[in-house]
Structure formats: C-alpha cells, structure tokens
PDB file of N, CA and C in Angstrom:
ATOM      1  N   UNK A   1      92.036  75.424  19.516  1.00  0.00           N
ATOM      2  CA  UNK A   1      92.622  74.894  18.309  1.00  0.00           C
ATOM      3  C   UNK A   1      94.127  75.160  18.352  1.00  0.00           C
ATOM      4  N   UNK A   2      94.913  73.840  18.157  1.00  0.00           N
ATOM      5  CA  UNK A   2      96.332  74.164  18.194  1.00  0.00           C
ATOM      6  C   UNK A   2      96.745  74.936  16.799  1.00  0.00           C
ATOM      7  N   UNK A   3      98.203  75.526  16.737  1.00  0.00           N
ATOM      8  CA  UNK A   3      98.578  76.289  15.622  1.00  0.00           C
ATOM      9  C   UNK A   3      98.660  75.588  14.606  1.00  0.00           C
ATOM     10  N   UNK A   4      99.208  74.176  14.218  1.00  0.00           N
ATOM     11  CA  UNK A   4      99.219  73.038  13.716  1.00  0.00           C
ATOM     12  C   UNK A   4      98.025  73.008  12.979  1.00  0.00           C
ATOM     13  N   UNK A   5      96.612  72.816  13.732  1.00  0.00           N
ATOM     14  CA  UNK A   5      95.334  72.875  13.296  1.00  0.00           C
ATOM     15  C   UNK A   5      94.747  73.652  12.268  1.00  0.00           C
ATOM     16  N   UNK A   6      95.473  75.377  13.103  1.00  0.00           N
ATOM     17  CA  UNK A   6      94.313  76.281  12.196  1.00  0.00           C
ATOM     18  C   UNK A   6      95.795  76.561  10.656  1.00  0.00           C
ATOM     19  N   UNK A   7      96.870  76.321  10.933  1.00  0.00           N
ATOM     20  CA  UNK A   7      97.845  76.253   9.650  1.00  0.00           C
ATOM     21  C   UNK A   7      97.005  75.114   8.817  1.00  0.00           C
ATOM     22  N   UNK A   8      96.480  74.220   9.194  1.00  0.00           N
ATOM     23  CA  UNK A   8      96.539  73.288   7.947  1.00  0.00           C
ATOM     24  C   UNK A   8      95.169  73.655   7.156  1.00  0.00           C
ATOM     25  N   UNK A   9      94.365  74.061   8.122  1.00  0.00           N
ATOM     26  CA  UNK A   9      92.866  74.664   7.605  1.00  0.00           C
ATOM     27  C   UNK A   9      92.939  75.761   6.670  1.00  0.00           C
ATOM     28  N   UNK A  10      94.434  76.502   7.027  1.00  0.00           N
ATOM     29  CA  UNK A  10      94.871  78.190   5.932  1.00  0.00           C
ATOM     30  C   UNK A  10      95.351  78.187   4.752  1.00  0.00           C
ATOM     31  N   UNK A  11      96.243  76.544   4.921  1.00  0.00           N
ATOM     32  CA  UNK A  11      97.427  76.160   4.359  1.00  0.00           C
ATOM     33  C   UNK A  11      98.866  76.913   4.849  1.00  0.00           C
ATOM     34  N   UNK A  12      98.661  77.590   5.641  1.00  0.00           N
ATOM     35  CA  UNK A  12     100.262  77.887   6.350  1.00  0.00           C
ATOM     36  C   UNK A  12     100.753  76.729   6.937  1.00  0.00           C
ATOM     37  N   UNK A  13     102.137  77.142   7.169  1.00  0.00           N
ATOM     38  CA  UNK A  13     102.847  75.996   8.169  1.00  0.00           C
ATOM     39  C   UNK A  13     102.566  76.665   9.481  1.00  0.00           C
ATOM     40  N   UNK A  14     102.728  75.765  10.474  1.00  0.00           N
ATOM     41  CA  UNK A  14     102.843  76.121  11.975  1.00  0.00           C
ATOM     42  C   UNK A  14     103.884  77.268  11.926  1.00  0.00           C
ATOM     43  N   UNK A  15     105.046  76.978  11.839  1.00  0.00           N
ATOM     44  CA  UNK A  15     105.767  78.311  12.270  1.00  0.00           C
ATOM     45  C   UNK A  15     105.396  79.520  11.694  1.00  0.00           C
ATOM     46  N   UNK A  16     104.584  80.026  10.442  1.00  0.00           N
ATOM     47  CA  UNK A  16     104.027  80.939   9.800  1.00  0.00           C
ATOM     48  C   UNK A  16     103.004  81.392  10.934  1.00  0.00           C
ATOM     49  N   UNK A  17     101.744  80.685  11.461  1.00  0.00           N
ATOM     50  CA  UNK A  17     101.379  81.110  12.351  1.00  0.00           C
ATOM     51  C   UNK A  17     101.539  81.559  13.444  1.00  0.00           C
ATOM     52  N   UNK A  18     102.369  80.959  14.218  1.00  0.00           N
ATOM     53  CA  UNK A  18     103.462  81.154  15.431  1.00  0.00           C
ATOM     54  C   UNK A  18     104.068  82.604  15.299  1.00  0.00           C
ATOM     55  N   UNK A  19     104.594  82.985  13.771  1.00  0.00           N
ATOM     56  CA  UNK A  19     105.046  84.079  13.490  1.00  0.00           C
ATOM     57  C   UNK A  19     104.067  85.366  13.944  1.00  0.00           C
ATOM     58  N   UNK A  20     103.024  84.842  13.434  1.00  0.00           N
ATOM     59  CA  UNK A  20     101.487  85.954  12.891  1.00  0.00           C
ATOM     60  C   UNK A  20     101.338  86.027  14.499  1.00  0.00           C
ATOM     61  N   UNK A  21     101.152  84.868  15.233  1.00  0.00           N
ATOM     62  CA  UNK A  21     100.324  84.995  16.565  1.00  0.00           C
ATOM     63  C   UNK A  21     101.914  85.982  17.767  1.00  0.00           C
ATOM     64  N   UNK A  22     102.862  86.053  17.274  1.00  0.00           N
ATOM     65  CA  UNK A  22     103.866  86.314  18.539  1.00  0.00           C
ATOM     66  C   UNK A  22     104.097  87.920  18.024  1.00  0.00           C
ATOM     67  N   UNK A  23     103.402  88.036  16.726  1.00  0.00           N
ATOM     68  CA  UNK A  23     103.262  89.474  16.469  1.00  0.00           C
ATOM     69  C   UNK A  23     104.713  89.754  15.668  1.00  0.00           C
ATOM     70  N   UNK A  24     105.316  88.849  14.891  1.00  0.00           N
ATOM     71  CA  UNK A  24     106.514  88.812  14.585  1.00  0.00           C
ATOM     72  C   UNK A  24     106.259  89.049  13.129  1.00  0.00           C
ATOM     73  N   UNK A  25     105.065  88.952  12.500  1.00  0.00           N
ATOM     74  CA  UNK A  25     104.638  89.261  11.081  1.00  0.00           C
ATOM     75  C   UNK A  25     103.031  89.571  11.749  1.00  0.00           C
ATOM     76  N   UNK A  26     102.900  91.109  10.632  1.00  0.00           N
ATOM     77  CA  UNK A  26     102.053  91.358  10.333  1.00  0.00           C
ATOM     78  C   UNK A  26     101.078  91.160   9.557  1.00  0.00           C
ATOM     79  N   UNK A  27     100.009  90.555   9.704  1.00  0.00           N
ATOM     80  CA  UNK A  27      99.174  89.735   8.437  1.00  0.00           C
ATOM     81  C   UNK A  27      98.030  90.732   8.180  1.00  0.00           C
ATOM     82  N   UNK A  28      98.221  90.806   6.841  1.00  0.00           N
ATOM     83  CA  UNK A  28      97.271  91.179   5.855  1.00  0.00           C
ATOM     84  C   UNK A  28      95.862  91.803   6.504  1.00  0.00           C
ATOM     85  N   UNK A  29      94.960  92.584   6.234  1.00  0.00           N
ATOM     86  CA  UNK A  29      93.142  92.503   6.979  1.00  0.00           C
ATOM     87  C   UNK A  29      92.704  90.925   6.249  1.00  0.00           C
ATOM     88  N   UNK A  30      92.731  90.846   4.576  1.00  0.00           N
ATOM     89  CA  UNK A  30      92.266  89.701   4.072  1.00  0.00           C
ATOM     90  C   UNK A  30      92.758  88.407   5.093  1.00  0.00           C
ATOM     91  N   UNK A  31      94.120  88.708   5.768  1.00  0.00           N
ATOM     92  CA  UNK A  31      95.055  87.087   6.078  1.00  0.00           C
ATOM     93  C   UNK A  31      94.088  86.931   7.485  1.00  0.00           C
ATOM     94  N   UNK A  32      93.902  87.956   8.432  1.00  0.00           N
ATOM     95  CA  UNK A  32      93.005  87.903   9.429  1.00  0.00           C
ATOM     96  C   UNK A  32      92.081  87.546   9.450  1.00  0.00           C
ATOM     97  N   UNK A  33      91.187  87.958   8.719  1.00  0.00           N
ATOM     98  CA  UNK A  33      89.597  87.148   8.041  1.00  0.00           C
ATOM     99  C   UNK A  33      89.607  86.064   7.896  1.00  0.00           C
ATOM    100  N   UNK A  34      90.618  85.481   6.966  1.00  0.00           N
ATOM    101  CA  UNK A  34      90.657  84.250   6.748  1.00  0.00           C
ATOM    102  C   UNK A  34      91.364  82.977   8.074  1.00  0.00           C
ATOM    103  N   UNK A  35      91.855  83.545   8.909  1.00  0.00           N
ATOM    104  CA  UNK A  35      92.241  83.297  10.037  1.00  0.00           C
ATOM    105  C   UNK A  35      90.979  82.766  11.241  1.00  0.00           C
ATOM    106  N   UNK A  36      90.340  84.162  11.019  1.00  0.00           N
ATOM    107  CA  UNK A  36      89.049  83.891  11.968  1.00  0.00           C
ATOM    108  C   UNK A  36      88.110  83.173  11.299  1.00  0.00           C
ATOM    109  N   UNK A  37      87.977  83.298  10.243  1.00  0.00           N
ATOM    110  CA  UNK A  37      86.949  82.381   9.962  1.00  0.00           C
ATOM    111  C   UNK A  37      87.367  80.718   9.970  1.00  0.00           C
ATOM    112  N   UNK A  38      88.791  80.698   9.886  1.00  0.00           N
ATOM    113  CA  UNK A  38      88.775  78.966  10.254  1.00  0.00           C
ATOM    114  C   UNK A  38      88.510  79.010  11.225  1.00  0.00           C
ATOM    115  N   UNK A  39      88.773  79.894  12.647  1.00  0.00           N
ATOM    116  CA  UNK A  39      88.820  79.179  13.717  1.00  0.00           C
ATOM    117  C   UNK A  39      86.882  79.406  13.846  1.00  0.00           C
ATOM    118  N   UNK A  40      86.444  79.731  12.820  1.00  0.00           N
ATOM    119  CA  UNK A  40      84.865  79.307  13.349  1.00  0.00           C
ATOM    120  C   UNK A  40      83.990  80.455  13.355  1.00  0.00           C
ATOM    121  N   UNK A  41      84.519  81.527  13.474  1.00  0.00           N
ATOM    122  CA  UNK A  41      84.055  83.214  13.823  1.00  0.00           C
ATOM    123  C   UNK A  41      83.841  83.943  12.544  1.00  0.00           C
ATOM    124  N   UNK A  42      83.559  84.845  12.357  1.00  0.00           N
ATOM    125  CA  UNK A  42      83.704  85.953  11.426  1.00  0.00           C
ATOM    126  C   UNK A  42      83.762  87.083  11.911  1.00  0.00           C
ATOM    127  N   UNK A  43      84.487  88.165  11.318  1.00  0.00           N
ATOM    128  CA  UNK A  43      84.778  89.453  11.911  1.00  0.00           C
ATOM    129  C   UNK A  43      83.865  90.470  11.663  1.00  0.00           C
ATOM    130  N   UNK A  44      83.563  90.921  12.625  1.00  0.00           N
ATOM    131  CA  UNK A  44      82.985  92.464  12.128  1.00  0.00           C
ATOM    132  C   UNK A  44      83.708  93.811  12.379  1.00  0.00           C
ATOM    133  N   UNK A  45      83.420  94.419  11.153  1.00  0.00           N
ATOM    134  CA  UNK A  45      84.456  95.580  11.485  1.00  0.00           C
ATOM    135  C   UNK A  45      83.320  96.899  11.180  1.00  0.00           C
ATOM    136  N   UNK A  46      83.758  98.103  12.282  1.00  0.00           N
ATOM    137  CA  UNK A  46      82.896  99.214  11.324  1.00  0.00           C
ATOM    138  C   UNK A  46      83.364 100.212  11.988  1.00  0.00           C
ATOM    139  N   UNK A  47      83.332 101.646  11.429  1.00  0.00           N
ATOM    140  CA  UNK A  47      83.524 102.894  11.745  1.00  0.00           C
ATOM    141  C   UNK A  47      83.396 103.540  12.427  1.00  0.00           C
ATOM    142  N   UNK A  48      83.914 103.927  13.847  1.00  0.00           N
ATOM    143  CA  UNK A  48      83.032 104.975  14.816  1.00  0.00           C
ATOM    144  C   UNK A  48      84.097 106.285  15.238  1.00  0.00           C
ATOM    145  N   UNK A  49      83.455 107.534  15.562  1.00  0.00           N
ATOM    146  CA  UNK A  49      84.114 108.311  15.955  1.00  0.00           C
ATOM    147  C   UNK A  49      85.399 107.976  16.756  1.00  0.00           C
ATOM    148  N   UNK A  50      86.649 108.870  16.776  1.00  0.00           N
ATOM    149  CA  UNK A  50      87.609 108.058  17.207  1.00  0.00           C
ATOM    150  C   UNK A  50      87.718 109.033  18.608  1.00  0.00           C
ATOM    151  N   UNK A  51      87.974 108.625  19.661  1.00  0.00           N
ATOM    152  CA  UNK A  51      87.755 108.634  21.161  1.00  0.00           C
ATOM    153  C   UNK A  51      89.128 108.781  21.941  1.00  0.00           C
ATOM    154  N   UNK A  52      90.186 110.165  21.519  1.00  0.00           N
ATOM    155  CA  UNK A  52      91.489 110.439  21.951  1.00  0.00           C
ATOM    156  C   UNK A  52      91.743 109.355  23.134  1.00  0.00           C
ATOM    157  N   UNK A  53      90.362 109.636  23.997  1.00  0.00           N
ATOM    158  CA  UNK A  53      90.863 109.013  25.501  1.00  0.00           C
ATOM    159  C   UNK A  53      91.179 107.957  25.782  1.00  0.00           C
ATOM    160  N   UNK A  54      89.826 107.042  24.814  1.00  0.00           N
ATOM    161  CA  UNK A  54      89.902 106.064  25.065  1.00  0.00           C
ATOM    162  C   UNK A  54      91.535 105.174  24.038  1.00  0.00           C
ATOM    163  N   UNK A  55      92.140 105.549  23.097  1.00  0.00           N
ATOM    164  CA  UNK A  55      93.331 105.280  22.355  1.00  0.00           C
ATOM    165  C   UNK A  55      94.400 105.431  22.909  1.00  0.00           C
ATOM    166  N   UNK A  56      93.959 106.861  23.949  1.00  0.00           N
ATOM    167  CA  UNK A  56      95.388 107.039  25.049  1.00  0.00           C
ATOM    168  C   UNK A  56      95.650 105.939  25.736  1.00  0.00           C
ATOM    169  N   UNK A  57      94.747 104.930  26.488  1.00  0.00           N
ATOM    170  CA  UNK A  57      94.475 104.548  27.484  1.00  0.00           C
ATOM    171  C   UNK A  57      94.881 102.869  27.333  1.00  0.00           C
ATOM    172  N   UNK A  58      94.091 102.918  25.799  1.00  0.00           N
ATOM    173  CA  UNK A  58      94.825 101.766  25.213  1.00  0.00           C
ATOM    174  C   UNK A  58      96.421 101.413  24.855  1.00  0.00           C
ATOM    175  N   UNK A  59      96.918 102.562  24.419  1.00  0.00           N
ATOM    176  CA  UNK A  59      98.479 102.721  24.192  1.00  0.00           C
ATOM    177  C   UNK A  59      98.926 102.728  25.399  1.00  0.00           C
ATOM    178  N   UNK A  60      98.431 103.388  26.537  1.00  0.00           N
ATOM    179  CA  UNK A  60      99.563 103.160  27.776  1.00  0.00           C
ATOM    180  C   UNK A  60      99.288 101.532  28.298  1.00  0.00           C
ATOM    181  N   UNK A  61      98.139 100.922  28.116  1.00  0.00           N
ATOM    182  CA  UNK A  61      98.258  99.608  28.517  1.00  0.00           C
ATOM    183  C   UNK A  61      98.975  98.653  27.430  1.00  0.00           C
ATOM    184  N   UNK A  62      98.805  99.423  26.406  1.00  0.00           N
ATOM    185  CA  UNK A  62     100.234  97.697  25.981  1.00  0.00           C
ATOM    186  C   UNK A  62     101.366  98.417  25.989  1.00  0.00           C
ATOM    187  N   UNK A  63     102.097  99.285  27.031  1.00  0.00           N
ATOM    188  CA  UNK A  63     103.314  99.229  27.636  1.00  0.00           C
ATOM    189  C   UNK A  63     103.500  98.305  28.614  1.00  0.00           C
ATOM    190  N   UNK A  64     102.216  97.789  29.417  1.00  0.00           N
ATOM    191  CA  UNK A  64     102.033  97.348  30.554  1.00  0.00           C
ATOM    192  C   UNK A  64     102.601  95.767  30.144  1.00  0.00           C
ATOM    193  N   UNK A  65     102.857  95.413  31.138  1.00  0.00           N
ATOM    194  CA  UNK A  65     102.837  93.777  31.286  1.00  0.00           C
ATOM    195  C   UNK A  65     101.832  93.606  31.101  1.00  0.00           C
ATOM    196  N   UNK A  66     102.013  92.070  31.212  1.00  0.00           N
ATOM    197  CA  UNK A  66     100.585  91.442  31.296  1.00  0.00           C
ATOM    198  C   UNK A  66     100.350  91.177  32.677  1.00  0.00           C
ATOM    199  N   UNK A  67     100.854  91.058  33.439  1.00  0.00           N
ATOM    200  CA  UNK A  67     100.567  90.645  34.561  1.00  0.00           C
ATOM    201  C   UNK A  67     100.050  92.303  35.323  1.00  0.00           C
ATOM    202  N   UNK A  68     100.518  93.145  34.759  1.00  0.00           N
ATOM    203  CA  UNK A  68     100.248  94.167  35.199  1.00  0.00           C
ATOM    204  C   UNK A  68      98.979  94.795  34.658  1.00  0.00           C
ATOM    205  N   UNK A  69      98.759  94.560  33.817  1.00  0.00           N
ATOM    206  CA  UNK A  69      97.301  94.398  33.045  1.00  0.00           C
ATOM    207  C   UNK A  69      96.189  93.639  33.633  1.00  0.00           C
ATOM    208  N   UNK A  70      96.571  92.184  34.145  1.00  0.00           N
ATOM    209  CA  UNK A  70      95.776  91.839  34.902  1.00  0.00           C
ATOM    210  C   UNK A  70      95.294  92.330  36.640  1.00  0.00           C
ATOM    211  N   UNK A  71      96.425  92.829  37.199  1.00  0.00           N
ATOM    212  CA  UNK A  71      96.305  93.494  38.147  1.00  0.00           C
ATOM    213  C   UNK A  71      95.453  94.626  37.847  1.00  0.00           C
ATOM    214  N   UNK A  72      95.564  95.691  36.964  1.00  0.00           N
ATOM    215  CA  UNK A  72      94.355  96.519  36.723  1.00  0.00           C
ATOM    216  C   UNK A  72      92.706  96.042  36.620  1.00  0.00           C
ATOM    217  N   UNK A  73      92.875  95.120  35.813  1.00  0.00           N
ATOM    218  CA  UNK A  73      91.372  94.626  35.680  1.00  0.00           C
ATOM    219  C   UNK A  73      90.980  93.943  36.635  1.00  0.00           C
ATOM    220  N   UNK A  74      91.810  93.205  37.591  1.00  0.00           N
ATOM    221  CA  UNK A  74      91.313  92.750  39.089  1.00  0.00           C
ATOM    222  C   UNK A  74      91.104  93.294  39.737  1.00  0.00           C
ATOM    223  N   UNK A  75      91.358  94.831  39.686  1.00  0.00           N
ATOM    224  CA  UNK A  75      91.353  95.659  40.617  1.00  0.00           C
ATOM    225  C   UNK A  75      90.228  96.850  40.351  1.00  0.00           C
ATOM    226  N   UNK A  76      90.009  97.087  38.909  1.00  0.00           N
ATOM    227  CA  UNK A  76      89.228  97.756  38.498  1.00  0.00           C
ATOM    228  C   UNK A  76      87.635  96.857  38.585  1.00  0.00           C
ATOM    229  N   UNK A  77      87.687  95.367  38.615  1.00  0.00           N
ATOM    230  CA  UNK A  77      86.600  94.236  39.118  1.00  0.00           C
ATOM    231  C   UNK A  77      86.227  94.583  40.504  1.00  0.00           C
ATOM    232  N   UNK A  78      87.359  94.374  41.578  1.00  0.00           N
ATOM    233  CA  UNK A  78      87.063  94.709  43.021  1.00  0.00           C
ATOM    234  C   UNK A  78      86.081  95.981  43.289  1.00  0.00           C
ATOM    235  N   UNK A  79      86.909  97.186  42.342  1.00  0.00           N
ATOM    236  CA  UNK A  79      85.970  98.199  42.532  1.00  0.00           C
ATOM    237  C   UNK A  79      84.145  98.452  42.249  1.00  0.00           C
ATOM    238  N   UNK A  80      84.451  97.726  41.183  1.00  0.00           N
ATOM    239  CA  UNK A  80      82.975  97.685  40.118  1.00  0.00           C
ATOM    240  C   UNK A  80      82.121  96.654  41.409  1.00  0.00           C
ATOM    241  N   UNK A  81      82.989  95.867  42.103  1.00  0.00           N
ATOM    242  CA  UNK A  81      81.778  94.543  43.192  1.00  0.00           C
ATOM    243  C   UNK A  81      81.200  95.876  44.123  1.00  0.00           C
ATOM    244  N   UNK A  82      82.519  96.696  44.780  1.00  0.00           N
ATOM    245  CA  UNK A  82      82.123  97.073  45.832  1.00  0.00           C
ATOM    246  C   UNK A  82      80.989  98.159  45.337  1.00  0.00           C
ATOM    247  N   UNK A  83      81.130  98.775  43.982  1.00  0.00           N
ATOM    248  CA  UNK A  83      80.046  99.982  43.784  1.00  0.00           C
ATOM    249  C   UNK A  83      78.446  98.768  44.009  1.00  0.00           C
ATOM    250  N   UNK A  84      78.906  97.683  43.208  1.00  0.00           N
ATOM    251  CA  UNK A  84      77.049  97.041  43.141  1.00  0.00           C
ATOM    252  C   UNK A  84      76.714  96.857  44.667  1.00  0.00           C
ATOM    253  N   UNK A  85      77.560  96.159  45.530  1.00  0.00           N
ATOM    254  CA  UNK A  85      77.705  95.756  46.782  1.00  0.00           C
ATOM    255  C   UNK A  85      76.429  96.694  47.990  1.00  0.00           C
ATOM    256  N   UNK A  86      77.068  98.278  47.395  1.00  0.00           N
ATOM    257  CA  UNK A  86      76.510  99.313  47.672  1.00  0.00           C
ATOM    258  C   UNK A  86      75.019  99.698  47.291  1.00  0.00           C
ATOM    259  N   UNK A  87      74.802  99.069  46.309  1.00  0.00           N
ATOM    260  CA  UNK A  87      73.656  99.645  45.386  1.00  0.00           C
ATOM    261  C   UNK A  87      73.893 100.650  44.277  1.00  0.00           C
ATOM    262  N   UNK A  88      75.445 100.723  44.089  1.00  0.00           N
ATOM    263  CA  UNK A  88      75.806 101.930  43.098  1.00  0.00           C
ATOM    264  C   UNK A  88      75.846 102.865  43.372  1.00  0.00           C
ATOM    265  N   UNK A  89      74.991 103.377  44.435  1.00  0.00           N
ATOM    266  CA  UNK A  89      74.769 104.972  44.436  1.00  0.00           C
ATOM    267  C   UNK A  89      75.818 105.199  45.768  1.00  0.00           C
ATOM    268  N   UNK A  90      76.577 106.585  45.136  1.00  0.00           N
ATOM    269  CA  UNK A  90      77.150 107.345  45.683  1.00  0.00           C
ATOM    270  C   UNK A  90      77.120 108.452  46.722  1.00  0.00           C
ATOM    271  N   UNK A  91      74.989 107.846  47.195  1.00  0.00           N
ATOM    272  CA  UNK A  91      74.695 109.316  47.746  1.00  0.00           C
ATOM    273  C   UNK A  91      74.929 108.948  49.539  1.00  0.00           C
TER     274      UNK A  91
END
C-alpha cells in the first residue's frame, strides 16, 4: 500500500505519513493502531519479563546500518544451514 493510500484511509496527508514512517514524528500508541489496522492487521501487544540481553542486543543493532544488519542475519542464516546441514548436534 502506497503512503498516499493508507493517508487517505487515516485521513492524513501523505507527507504526515512519510513523516510517521521516516521516524521524523512520533505517533501516538492510539495513531499506530489505527495505522495498522488500515493497512489490514491488528496489533497485539502484551507484557513479558524484560530480558537485559536481549534489549542490549537490540540497541546495539539499530546503531548498525542496514546493510550491516543484513550482513548479520545472512550470516547468522549461513550458520543456522550449516548447524541443520549437520544434524544439529555438536557431538
């Protein structure tokens, strides 16, 4: 769905969205909801213990590029083929 699209479904203008999507405005939890649900989805949200490691891990990757981001997960893929490749086991 172009930005054009899901603005007219919100009633925003395109550049309002453009704004929201380039991370240049922060929208609302309500403005998000209503976001996803035009494009067709609904959100679920819920509570779970919070996981230092896993938050660390997240914060050092959006320092990352993106391209450098993708290099991790291509690479962290390669690894995950060669463990099945194996049968998984390490012994």
């Amino acid at each position: 769905m172009s930005q054009r699209q899901l603005a007219g479904r919100v009633g925003l203008s395109q550049p309002e969205i453009a704004r929201i999507e380039s991370g240049v405005v922060a929208p609302s939890f309500e403005r998000v909801v209503e976001l996803v649900r035009a494009c067709g989805f609904d959100l679920a949200v819920r509570l779970v213990p919070l996981d230092e490691d896993a938050y660390s891990l997240a914060e050092q990757n959006m320092s990352r590029s993106p391209d450098e981001r993708l290099a991790g997960l291509l690479a962290g893929l390669e690894l995950y083929e060669q463990g099945v490749g194996r049968g998984g086991s390490d012994d």
